[in-house]
Protein backbone atom coordinates (compact mmCIF):
# COMPACT_ATOMS: atom_id res chain seq x y z
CA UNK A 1 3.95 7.84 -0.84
CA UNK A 2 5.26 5.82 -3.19
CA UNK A 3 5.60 5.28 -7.17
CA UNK A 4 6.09 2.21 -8.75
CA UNK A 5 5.22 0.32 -12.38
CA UNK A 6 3.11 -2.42 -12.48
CA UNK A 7 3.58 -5.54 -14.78
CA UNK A 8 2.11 -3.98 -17.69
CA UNK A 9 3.88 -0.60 -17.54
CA UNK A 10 1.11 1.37 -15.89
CA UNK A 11 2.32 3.87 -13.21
CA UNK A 12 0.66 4.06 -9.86
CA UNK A 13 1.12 5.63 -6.35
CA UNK A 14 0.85 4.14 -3.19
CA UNK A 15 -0.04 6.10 -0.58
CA UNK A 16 -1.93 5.57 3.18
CA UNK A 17 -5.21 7.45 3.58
CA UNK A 18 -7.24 7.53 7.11
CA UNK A 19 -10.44 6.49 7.87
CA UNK A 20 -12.33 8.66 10.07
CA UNK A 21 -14.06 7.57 13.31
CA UNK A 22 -13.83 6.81 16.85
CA UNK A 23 -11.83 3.78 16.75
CA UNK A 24 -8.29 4.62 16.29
CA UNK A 25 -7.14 0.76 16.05
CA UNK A 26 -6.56 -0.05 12.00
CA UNK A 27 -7.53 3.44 11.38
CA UNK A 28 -4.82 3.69 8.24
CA UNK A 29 -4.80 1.68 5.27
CA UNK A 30 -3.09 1.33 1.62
CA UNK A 31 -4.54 3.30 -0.69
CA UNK A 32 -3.53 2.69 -4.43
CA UNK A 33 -4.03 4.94 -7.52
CA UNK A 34 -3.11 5.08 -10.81
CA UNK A 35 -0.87 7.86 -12.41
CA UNK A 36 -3.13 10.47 -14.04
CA UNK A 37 -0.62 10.69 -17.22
CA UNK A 38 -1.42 6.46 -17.90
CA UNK A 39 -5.12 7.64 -18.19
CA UNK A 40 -5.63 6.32 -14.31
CA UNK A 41 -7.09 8.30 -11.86
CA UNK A 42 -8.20 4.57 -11.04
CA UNK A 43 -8.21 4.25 -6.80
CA UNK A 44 -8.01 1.03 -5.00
CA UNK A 45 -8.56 0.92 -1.51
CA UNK A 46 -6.87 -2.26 0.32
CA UNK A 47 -8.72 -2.51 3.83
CA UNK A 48 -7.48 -5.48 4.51
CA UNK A 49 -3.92 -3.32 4.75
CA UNK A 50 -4.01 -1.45 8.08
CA UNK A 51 -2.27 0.60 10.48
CA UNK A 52 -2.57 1.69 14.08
CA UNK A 53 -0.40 4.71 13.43
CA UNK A 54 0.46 6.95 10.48
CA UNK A 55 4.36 7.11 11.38
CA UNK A 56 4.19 2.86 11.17
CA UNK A 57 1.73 3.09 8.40
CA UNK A 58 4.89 5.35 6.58
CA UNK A 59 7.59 3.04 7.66
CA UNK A 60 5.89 0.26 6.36
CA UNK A 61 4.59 1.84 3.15
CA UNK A 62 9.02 2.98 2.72
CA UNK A 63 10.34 -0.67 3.10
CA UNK A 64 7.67 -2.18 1.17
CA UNK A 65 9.68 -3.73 -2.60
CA UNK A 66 7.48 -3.38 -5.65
CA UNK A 67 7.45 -6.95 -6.34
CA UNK A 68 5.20 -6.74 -2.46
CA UNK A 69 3.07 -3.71 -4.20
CA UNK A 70 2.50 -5.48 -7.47
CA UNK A 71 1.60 -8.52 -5.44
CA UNK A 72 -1.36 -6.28 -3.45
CA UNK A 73 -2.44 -4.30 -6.61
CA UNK A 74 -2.96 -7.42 -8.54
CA UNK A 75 -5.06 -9.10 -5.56
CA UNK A 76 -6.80 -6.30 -4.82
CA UNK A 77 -7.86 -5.90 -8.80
CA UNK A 78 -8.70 -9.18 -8.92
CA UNK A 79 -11.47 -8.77 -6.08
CA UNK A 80 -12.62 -6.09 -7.74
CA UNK A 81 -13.28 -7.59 -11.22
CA UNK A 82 -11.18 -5.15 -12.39
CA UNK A 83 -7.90 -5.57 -15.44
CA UNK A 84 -4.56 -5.18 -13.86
CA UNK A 85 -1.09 -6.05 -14.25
């Protein structure tokens, strides 16, 4: 998990969540929320972001800079007609 700011000031998380099935191939992906104390709560799911295993899902998640986050929260607002940073 990890915290970061995006270009307007709002906190958010970044996390990896697991989607359930059969096929374990791209089974993880980037989850992003917004902090609850910004009045977020907002979750965006990026699906296009996957992982074969949680432990590379983590590793990748850790090296990650913000200026990469930023870059996938604004993209994946942008698909979703939604106001971001």
């Amino acid at each position: 998990m990890r915290q970061f700011v995006d270009g307007r000031g709002n906190a958010w998380v970044a996390s990896v969540a697991e989607e359930g099935g059969g096929d374990y191939k791209g089974r993880f992906y980037l989850l992003l929320e917004g902090a609850e104390q910004d009045g977020g709560g907002r979750r965006v799911a990026l699906a296009d972001v996957r992982w074969n295993s949680l432990k590379t899902a983590r590793r990748t998640l850790g090296t990650m800079s913000v200026v990469e986050l930023r870059r996938r929260l604004r993209s994946a607002l942008g698909r979703s007609g939604g106001s971001g940073s």
